[in-house]
N, C-alpha and C. Protein backbone atom coordinates (compact mmCIF):
# COMPACT_ATOMS: atom_id res chain seq x y z
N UNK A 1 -117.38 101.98 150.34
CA UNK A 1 -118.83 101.96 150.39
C UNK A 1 -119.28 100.94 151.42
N UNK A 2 -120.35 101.54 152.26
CA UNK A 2 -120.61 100.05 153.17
C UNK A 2 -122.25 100.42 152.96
N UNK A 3 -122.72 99.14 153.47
CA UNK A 3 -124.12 98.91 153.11
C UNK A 3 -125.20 98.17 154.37
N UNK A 4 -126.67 98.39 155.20
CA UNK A 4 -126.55 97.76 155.92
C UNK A 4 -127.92 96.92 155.29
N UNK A 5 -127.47 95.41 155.34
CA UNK A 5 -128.28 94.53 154.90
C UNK A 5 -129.77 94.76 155.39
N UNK A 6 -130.83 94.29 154.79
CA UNK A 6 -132.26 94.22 155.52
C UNK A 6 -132.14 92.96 155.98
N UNK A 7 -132.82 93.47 157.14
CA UNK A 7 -133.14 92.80 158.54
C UNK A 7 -131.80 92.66 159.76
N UNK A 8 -130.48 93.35 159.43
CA UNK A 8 -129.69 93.42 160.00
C UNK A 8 -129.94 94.59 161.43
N UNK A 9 -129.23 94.09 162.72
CA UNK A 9 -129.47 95.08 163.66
C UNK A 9 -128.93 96.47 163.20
N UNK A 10 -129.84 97.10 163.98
CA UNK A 10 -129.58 98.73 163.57
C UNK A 10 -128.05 99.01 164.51
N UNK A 11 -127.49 98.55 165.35
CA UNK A 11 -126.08 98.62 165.96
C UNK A 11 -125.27 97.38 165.62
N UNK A 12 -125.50 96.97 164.24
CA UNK A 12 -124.32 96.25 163.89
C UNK A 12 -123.43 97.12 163.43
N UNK A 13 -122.32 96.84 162.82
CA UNK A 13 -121.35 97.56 162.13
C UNK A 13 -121.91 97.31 160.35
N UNK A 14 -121.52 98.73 159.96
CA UNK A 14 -122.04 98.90 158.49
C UNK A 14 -121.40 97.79 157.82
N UNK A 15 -121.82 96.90 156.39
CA UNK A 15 -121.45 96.42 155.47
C UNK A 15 -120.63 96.41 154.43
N UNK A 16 -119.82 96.54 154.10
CA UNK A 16 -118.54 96.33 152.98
C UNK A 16 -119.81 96.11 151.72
N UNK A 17 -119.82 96.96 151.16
CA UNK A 17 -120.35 96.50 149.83
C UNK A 17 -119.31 95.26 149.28
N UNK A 18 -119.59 94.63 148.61
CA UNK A 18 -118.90 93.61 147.92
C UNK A 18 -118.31 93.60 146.74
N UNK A 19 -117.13 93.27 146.47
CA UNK A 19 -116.38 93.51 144.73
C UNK A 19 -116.85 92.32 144.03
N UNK A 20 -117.61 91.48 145.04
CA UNK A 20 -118.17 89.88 144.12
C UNK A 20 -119.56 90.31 143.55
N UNK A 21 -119.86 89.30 142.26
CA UNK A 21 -121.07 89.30 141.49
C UNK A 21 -122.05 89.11 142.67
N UNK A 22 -122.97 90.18 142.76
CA UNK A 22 -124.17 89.89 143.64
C UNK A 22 -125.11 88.45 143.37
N UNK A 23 -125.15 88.22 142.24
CA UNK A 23 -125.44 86.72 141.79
C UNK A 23 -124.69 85.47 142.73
N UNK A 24 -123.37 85.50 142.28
CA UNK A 24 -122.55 84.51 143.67
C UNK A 24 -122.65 84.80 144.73
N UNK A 25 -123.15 86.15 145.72
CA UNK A 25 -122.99 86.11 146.85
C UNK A 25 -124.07 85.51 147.17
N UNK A 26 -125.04 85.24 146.52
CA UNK A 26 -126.69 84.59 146.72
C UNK A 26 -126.61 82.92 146.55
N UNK A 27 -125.31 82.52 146.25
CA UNK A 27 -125.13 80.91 146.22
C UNK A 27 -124.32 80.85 147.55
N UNK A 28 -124.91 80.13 148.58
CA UNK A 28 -124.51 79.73 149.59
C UNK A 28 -123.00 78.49 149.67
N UNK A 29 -123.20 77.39 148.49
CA UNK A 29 -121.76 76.78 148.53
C UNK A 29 -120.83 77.86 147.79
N UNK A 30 -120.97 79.05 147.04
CA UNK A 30 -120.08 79.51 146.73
C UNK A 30 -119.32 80.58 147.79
N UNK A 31 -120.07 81.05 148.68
CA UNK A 31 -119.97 81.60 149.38
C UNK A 31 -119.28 80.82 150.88
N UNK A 32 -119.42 79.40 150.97
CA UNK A 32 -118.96 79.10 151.98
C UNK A 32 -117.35 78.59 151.30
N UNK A 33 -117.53 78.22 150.14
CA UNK A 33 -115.57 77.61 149.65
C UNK A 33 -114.89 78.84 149.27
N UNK A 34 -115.59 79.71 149.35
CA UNK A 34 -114.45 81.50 149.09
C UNK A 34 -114.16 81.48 150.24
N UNK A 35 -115.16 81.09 151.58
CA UNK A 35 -114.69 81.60 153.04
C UNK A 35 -113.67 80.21 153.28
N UNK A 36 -113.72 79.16 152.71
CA UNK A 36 -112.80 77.87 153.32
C UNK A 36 -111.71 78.65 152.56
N UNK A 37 -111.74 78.77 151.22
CA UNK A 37 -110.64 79.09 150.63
C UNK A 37 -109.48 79.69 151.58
N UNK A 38 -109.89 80.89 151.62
CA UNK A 38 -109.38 81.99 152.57
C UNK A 38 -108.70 81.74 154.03
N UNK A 39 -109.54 80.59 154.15
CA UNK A 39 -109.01 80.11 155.51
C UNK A 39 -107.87 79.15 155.30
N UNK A 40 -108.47 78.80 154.38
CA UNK A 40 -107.03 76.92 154.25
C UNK A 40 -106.05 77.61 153.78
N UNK A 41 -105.61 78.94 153.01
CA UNK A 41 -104.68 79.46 153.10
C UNK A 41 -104.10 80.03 154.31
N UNK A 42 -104.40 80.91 155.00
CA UNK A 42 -104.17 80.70 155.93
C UNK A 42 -103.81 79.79 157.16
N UNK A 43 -104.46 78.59 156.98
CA UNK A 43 -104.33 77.60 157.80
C UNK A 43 -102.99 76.80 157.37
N UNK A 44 -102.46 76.99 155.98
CA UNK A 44 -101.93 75.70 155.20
C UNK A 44 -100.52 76.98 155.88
N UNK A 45 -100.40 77.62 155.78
CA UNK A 45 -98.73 78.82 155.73
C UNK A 45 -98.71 78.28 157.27
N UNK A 46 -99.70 78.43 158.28
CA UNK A 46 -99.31 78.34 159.58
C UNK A 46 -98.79 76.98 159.69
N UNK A 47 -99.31 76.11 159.15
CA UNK A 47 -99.11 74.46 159.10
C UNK A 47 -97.78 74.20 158.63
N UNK A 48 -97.73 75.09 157.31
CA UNK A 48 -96.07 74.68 157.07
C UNK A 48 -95.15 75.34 157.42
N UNK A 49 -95.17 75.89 158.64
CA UNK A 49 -94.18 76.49 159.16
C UNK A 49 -93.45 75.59 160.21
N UNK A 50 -94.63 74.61 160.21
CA UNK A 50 -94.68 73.21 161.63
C UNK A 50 -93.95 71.77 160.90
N UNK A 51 -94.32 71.82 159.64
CA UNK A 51 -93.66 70.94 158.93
C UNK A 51 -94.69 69.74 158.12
N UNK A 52 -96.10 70.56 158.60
CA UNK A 52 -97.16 69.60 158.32
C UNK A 52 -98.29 70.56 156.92
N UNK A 53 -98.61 69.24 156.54
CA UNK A 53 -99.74 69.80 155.50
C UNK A 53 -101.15 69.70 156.00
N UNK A 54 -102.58 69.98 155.17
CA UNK A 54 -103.83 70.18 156.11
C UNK A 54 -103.73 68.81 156.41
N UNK A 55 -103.73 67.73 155.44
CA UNK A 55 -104.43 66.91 155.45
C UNK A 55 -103.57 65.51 156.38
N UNK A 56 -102.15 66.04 156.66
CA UNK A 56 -101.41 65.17 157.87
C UNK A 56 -102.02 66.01 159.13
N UNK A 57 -101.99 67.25 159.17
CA UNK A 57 -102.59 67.56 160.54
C UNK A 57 -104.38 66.94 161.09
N UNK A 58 -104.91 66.78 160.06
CA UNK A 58 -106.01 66.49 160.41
C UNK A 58 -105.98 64.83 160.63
N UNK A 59 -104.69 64.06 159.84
CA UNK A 59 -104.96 62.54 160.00
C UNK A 59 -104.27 62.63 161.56
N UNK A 60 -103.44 63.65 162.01
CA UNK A 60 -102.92 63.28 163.53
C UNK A 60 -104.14 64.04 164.52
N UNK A 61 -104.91 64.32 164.14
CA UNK A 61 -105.95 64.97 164.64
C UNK A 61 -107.11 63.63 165.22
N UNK A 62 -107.32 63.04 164.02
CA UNK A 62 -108.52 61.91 163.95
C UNK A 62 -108.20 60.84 164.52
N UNK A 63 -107.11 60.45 164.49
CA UNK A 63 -105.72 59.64 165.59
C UNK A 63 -105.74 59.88 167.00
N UNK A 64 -105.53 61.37 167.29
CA UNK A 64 -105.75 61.75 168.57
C UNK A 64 -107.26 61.71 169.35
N UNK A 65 -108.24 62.29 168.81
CA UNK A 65 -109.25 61.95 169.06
C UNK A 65 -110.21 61.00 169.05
N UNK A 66 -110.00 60.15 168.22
CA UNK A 66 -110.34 58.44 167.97
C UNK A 66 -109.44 57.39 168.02
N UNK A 67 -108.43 57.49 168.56
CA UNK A 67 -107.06 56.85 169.14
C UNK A 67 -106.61 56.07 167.55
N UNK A 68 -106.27 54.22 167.37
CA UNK A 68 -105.62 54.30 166.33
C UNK A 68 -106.78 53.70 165.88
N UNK A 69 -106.55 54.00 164.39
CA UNK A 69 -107.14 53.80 163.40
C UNK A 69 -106.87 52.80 162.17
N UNK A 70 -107.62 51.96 161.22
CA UNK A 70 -107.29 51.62 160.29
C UNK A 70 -106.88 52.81 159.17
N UNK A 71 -106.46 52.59 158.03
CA UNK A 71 -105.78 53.88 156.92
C UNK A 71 -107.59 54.52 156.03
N UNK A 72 -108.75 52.54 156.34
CA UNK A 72 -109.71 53.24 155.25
C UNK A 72 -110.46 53.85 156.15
N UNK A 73 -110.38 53.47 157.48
CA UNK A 73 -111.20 54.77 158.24
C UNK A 73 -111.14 56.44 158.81
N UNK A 74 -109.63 56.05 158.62
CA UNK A 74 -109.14 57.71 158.74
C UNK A 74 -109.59 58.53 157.45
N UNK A 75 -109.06 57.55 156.25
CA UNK A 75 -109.94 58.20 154.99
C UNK A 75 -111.61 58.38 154.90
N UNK A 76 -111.98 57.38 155.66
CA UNK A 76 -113.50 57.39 155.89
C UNK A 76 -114.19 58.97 156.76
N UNK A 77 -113.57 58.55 157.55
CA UNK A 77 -113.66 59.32 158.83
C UNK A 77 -113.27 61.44 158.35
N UNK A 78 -112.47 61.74 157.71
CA UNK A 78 -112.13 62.26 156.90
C UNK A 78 -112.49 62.72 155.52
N UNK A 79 -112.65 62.22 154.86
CA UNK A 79 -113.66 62.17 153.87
C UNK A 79 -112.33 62.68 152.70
N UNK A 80 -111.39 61.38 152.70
CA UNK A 80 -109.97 61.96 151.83
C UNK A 80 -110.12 60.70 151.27
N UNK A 81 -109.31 60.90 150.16
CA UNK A 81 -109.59 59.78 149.12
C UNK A 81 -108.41 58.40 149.59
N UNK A 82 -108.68 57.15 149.79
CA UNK A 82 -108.34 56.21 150.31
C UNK A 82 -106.51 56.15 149.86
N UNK A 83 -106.42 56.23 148.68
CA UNK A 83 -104.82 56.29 148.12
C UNK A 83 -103.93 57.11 148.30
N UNK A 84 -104.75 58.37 148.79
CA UNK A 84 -103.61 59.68 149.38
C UNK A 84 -103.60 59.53 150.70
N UNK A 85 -104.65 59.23 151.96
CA UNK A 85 -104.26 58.71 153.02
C UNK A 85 -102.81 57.84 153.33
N UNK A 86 -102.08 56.94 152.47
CA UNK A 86 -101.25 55.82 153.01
C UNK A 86 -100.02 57.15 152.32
N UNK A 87 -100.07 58.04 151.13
CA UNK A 87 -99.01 58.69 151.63
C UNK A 87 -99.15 59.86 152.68
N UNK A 88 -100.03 59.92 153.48
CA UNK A 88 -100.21 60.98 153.99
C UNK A 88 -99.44 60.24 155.79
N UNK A 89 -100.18 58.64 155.71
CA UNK A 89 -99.52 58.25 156.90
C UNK A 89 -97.91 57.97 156.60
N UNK A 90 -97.49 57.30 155.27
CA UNK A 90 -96.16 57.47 155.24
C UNK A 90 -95.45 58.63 155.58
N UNK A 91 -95.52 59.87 154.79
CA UNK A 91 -95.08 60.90 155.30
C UNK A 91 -94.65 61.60 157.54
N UNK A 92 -96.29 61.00 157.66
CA UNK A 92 -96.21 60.99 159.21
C UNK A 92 -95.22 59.97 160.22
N UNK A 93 -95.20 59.46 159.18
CA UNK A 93 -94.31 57.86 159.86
C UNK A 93 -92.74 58.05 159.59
N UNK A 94 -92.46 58.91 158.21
CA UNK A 94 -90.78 59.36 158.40
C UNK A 94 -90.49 60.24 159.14
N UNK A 95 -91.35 61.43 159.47
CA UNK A 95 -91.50 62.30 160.60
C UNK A 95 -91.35 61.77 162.06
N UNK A 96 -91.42 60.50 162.32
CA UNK A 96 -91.72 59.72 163.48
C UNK A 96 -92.84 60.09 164.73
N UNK A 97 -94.51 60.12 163.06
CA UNK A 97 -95.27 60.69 164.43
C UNK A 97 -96.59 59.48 164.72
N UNK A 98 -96.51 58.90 163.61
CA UNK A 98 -97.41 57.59 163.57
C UNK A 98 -96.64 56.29 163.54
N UNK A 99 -97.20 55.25 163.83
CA UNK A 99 -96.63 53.76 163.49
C UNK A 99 -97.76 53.27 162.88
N UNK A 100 -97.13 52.16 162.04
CA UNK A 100 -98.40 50.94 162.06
C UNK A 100 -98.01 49.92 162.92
N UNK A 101 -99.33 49.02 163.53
CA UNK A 101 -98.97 47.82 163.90
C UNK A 101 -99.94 47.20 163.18
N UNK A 102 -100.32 45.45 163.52
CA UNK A 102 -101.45 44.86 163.35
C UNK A 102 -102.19 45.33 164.42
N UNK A 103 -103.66 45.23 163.57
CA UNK A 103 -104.65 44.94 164.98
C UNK A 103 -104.97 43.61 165.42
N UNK A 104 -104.61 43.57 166.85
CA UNK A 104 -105.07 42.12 167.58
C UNK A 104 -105.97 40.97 166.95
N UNK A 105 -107.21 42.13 166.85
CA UNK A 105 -108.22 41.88 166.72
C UNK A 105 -108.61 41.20 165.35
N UNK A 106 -107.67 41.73 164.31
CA UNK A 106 -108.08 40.86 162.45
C UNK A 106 -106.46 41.85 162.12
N UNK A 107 -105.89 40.21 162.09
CA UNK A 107 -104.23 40.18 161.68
C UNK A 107 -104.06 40.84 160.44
N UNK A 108 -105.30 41.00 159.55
CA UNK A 108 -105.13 41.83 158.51
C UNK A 108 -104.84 43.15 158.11
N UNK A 109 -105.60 43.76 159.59
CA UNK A 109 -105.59 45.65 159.27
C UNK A 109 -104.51 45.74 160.19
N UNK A 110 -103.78 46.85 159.78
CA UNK A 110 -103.08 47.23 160.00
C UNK A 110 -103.40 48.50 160.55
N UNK A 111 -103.28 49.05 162.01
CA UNK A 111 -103.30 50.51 162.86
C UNK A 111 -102.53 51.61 162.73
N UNK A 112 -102.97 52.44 162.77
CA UNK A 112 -102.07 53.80 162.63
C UNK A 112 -102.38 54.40 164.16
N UNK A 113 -100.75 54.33 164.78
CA UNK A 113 -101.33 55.09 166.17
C UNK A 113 -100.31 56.29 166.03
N UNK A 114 -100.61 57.29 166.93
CA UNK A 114 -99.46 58.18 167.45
C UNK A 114 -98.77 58.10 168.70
N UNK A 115 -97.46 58.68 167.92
CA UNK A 115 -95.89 58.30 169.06
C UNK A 115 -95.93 59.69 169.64
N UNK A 116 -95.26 60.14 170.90
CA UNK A 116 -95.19 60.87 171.63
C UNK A 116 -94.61 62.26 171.06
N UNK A 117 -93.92 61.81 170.21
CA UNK A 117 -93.58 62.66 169.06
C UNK A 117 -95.01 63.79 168.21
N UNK A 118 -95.55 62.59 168.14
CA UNK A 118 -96.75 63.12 166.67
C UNK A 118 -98.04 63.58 168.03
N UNK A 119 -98.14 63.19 169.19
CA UNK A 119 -99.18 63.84 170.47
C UNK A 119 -98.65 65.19 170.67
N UNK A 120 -96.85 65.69 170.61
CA UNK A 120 -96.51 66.76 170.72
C UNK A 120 -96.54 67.55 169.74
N UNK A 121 -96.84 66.96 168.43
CA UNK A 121 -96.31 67.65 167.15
C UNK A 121 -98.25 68.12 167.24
N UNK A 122 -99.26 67.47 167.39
CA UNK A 122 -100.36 67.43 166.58
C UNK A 122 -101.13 68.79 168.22
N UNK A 123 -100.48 69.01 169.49
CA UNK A 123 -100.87 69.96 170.53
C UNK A 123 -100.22 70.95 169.57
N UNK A 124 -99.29 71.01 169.65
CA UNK A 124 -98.32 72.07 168.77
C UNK A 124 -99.35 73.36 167.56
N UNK A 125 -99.56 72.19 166.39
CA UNK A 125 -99.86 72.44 165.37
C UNK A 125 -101.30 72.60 165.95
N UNK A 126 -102.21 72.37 166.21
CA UNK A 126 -103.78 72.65 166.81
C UNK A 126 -103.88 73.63 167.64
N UNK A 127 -103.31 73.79 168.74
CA UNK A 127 -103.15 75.29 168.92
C UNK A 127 -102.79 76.24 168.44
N UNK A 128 -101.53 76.48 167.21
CA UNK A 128 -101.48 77.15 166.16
C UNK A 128 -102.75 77.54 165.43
N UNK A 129 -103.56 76.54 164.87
CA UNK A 129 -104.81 76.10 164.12
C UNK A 129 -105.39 77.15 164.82
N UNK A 130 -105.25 76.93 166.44
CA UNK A 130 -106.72 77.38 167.08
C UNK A 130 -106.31 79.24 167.31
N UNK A 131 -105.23 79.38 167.20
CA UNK A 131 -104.81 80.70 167.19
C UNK A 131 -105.17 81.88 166.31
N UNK A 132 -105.76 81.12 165.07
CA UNK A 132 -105.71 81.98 164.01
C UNK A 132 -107.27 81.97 163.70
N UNK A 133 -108.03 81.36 164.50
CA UNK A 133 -109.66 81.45 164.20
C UNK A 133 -109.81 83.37 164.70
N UNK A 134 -109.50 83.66 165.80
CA UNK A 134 -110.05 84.99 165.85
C UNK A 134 -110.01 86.17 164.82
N UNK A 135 -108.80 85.91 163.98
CA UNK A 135 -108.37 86.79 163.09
C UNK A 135 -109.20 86.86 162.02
N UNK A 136 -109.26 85.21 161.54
CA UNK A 136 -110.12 85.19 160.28
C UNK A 136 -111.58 85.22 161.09
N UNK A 137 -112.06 85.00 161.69
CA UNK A 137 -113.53 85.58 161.92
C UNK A 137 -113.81 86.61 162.60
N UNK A 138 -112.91 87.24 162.49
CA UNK A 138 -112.72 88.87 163.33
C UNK A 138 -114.29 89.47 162.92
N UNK A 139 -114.73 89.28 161.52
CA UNK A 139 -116.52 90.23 161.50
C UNK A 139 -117.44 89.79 162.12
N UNK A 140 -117.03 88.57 162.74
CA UNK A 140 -118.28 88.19 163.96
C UNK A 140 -118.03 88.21 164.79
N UNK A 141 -119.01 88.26 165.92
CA UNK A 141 -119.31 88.59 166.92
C UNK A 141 -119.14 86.72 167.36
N UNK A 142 -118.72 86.76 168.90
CA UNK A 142 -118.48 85.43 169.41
C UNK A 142 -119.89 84.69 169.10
N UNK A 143 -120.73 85.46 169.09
CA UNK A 143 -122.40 84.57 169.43
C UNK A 143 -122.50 84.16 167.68
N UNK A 144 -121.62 85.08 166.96
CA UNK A 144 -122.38 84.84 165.54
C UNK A 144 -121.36 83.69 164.90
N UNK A 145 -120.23 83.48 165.57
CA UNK A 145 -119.08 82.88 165.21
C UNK A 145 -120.06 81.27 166.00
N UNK A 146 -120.42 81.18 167.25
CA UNK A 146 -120.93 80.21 167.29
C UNK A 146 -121.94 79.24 166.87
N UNK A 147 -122.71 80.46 165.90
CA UNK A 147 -123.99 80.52 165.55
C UNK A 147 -123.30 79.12 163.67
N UNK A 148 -122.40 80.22 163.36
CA UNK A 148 -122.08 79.76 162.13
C UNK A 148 -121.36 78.24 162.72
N UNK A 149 -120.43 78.17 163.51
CA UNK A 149 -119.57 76.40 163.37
C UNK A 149 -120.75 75.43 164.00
N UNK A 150 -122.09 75.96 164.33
CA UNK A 150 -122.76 74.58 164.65
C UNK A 150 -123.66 74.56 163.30
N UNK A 151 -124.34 75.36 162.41
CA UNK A 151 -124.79 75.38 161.19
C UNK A 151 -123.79 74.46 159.99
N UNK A 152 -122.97 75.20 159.94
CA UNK A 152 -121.46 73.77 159.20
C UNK A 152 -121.32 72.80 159.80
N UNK A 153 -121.64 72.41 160.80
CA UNK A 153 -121.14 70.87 161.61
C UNK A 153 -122.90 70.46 160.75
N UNK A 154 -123.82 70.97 161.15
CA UNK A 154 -124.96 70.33 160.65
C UNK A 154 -124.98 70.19 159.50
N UNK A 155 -124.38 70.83 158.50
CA UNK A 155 -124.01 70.44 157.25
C UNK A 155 -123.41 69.67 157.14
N UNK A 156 -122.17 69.35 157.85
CA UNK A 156 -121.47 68.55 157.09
C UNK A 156 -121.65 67.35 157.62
N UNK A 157 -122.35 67.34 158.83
CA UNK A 157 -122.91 66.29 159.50
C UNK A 157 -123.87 65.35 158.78
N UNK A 158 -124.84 66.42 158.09
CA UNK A 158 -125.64 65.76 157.17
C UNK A 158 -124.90 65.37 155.89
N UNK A 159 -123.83 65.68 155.70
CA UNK A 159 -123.17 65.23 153.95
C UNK A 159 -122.23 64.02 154.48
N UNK A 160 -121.72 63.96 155.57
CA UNK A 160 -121.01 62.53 155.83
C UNK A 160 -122.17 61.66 155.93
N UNK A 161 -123.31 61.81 156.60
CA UNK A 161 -124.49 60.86 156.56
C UNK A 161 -124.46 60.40 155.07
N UNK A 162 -124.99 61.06 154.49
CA UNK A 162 -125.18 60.35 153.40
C UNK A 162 -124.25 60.27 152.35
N UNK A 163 -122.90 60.33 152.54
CA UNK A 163 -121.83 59.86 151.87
C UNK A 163 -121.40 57.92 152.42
N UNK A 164 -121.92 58.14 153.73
CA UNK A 164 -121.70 57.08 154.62
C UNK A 164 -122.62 56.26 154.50
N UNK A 165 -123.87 56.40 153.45
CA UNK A 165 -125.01 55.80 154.12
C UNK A 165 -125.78 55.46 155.15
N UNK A 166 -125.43 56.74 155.97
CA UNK A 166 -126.52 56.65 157.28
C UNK A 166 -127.65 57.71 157.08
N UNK A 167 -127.61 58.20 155.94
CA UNK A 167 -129.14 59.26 156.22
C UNK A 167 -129.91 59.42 155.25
């Protein structure tokens, strides 16, 4: 059965009626953690085929793109709970893809950087990552696919604000 929504273009492609309660498809967070769901499975099989889980790929991610880090800002930064971060960098560190050192700067914190190892492991695994977006958003259209990851960045943009106390 397919169905075409109101107000949808008249040359879109018809609608999949839905096997979900029309009630949940009308809740927008339920509707966006069925679509994460779906994906982090997906994302998590490609990941462990590399040797990594989501949440080490994303701490060599936040590493790479914000160079090194303390452990509560990667958790910060991240939005992962502070006590699973240090096994998440241990894990990365028997792998030989992070170190700690001190920072210069306050002998206290301790840095998490990446070794040439974990820069090759984290290109590796992110292009994998980035391989598998077309598949799972195969029902959109590039404009609608762009339309949706800047609407979620503004979401979640606004929920780190005020998890962070900036908004």
């Amino acid at each position: 059965m397919t169905d075409r929504g109101e107000g949808e273009r008249a040359d879109a492609p018809p609608r999949a009626i839905s096997v979900r309660p029309p009630t949940l498809l009308g809740i927008p967070s339920y509707l966006a953690g069925n679509v994460a769901r779906a994906a982090t499975r997906t994302l998590w099989r490609s990941l462990a085929e590399h040797g990594l889980g989501l949440s080490q790929h994303a701490v060599l991610v936040a590493i790479h793109d914000f160079g090194p880090l303390a452990q509560v800002e990667i958790a910060d930064r991240l939005d992962l709970d502070r006590s699973q971060v240090v096994g998440f960098v241990d894990a990365l560190e028997r792998h030989g893809f992070v170190t700690r050192t001190r920072d210069p700067r306050d002998r206290r914190r301790m840095l998490v950087s990446m070794t040439e190892a974990g820069a090759a492991a984290e290109r590796r695994v992110t292009e994998a990552a980035q391989e598998l977006q077309p598949a799972l958003f195969a029902a959109l259209s590039p404009a609608e696919l762009d339309q949706l990851v800047g609407l979620l960045e503004r979401v979640l943009d606004a929920h780190d604000a005020a998890r962070l106390g900036r908004g």
